[in-house]
C-alpha atoms as a PDB file:
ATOM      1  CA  UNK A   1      30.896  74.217 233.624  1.00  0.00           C
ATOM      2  CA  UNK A   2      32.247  77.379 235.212  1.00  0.00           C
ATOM      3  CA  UNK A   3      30.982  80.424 236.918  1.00  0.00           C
ATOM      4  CA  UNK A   4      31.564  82.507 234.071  1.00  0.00           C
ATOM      5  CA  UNK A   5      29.415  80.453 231.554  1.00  0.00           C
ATOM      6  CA  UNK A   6      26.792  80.176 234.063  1.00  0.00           C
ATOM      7  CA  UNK A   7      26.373  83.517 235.271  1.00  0.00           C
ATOM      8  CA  UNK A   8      28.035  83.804 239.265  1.00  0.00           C
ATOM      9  CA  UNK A   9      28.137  81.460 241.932  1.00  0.00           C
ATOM     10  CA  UNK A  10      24.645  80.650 242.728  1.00  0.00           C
ATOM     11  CA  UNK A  11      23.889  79.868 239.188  1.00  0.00           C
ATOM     12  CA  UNK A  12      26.565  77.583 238.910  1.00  0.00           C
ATOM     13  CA  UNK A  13      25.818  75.633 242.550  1.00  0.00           C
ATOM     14  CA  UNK A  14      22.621  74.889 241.047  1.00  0.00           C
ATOM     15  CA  UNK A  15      23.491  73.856 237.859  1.00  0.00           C
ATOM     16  CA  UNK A  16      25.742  71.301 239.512  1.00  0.00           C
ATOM     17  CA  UNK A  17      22.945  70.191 241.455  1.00  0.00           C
ATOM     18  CA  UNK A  18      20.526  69.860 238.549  1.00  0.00           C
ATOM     19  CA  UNK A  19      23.907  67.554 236.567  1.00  0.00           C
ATOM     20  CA  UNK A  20      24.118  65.586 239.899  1.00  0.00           C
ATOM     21  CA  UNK A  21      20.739  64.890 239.989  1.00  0.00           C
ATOM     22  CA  UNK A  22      20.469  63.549 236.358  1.00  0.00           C
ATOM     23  CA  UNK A  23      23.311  61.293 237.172  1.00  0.00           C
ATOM     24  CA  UNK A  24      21.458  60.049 240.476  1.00  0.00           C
ATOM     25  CA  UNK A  25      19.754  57.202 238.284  1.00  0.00           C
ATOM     26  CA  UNK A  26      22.614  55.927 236.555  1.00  0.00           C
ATOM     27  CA  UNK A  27      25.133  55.828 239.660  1.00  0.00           C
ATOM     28  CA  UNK A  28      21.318  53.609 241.896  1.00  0.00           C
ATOM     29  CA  UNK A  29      22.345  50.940 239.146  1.00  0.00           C
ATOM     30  CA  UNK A  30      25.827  50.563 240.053  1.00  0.00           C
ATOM     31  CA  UNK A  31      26.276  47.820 242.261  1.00  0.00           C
ATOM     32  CA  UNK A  32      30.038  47.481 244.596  1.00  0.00           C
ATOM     33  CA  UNK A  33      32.075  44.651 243.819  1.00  0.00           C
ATOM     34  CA  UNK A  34      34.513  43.675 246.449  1.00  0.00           C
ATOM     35  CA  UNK A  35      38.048  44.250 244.855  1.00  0.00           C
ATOM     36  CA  UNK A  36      41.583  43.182 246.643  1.00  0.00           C
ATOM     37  CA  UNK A  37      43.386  46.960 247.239  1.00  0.00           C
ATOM     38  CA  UNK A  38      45.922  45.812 244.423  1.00  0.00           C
ATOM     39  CA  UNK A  39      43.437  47.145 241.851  1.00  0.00           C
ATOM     40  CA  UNK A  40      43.698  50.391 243.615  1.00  0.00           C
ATOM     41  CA  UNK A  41      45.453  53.519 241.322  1.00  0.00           C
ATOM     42  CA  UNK A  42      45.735  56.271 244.057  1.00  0.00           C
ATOM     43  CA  UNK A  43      46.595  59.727 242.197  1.00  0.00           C
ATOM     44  CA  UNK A  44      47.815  62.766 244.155  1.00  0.00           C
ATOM     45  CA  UNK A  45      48.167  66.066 243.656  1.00  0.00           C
ATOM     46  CA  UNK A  46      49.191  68.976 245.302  1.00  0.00           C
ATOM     47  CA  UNK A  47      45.989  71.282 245.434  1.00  0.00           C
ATOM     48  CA  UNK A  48      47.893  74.366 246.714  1.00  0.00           C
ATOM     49  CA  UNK A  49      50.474  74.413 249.764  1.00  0.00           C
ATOM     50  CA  UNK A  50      50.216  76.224 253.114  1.00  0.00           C
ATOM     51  CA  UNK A  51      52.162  76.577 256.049  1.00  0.00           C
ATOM     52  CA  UNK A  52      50.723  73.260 257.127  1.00  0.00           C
ATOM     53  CA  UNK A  53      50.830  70.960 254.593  1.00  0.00           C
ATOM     54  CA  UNK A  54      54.130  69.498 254.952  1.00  0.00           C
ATOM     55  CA  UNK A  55      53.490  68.321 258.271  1.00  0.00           C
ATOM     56  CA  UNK A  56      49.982  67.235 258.201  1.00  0.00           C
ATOM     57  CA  UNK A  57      48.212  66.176 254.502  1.00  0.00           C
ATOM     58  CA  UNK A  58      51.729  65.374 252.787  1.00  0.00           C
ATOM     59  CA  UNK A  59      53.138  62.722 255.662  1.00  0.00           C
ATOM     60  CA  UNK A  60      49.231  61.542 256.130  1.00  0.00           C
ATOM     61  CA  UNK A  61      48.942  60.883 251.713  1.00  0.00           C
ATOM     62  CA  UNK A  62      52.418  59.355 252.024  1.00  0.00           C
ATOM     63  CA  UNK A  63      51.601  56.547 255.180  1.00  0.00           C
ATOM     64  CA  UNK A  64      48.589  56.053 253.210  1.00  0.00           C
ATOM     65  CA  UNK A  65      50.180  55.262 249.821  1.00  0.00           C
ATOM     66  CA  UNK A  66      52.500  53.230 251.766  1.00  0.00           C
ATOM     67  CA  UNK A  67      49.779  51.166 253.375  1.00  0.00           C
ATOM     68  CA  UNK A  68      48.333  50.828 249.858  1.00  0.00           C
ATOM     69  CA  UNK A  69      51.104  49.539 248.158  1.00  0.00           C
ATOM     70  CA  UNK A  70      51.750  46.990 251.144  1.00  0.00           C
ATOM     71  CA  UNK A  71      48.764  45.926 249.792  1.00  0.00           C
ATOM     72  CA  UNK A  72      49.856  45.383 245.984  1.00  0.00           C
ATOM     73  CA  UNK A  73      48.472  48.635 244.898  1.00  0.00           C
ATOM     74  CA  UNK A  74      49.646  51.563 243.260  1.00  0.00           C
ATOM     75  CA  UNK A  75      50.412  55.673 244.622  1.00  0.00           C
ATOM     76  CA  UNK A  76      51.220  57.813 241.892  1.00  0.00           C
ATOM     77  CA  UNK A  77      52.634  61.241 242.744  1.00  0.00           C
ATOM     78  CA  UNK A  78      51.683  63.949 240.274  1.00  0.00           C
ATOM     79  CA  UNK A  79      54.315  66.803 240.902  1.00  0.00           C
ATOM     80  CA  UNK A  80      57.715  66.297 241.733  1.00  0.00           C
ATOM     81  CA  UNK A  81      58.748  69.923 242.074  1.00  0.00           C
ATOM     82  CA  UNK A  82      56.888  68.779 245.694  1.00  0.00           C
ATOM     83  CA  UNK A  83      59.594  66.086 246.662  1.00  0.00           C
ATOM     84  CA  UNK A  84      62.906  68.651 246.283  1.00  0.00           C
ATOM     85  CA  UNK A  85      64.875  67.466 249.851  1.00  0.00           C
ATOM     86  CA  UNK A  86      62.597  64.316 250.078  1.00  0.00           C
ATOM     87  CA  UNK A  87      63.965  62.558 246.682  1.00  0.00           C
ATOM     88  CA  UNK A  88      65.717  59.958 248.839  1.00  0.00           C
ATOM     89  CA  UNK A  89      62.619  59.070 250.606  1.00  0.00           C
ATOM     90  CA  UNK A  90      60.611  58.170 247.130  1.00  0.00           C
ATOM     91  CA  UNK A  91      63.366  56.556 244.813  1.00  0.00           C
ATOM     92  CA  UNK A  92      63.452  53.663 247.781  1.00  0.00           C
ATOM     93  CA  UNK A  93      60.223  53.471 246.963  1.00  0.00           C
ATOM     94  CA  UNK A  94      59.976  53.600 243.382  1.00  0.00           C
ATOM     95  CA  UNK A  95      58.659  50.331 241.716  1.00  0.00           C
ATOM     96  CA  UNK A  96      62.108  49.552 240.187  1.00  0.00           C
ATOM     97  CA  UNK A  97      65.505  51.344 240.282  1.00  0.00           C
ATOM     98  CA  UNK A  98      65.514  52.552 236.756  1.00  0.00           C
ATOM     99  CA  UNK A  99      61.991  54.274 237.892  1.00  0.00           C
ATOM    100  CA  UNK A 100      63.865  55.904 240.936  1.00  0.00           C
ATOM    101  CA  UNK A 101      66.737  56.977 238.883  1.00  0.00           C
ATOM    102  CA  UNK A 102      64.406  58.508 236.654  1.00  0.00           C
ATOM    103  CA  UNK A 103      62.940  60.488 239.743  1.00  0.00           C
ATOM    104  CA  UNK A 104      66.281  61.837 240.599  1.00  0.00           C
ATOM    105  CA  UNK A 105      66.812  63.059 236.474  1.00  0.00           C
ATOM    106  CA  UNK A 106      63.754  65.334 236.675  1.00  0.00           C
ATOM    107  CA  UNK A 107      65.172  67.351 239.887  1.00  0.00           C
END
């Protein structure tokens, strides 16, 4: 779905209302299951940078990916053109050392 297709903004907010409310029945029927935060995958992405970003949303994903994988889960980072000057900081981190060393190829 995108604004084009549907004709401008307001026809697209509520066409994305009408989808979320045809979905409302199937997501009543899901029921939680209490999980251990090793079956946690956390993906991130960098959505667009600003002036602020380094100092507030990048250091806040990275204590909570660390907190994660204290945990037994799993943070994924999804562009490393983001980490140039921080590479030392990840491949630490990196599940294994071949993974880090792999990290430091792609720079």
């Amino acid at each position: 779905m995108t604004i084009q297709e549907c004709g401008g903004i307001g026809k697209t907010v509520d066409a994305g209302v009408r989808k979320i409310a045809e979905l409302l029945p199937q997501v009543n029927d899901v029921r939680r299951t209490a999980l251990p935060a090793s079956k946690i995958v956390l993906g991130t992405n960098c959505g667009g940078s600003d002036g602020n970003s380094g100092v507030t949303a990048n250091p806040a994903l990275g204590v909570a990916s660390d907190l994660l994988v204290a945990q037994g889960g799993t943070s994924i980072i999804g562009e490393t053109p983001e980490i140039y000057g921080a590479e030392h900081l990840l491949t630490r981190r990196a599940v294994s050392r071949a993974v880090g060393e792999k990290l430091i190829e792609r720079n």
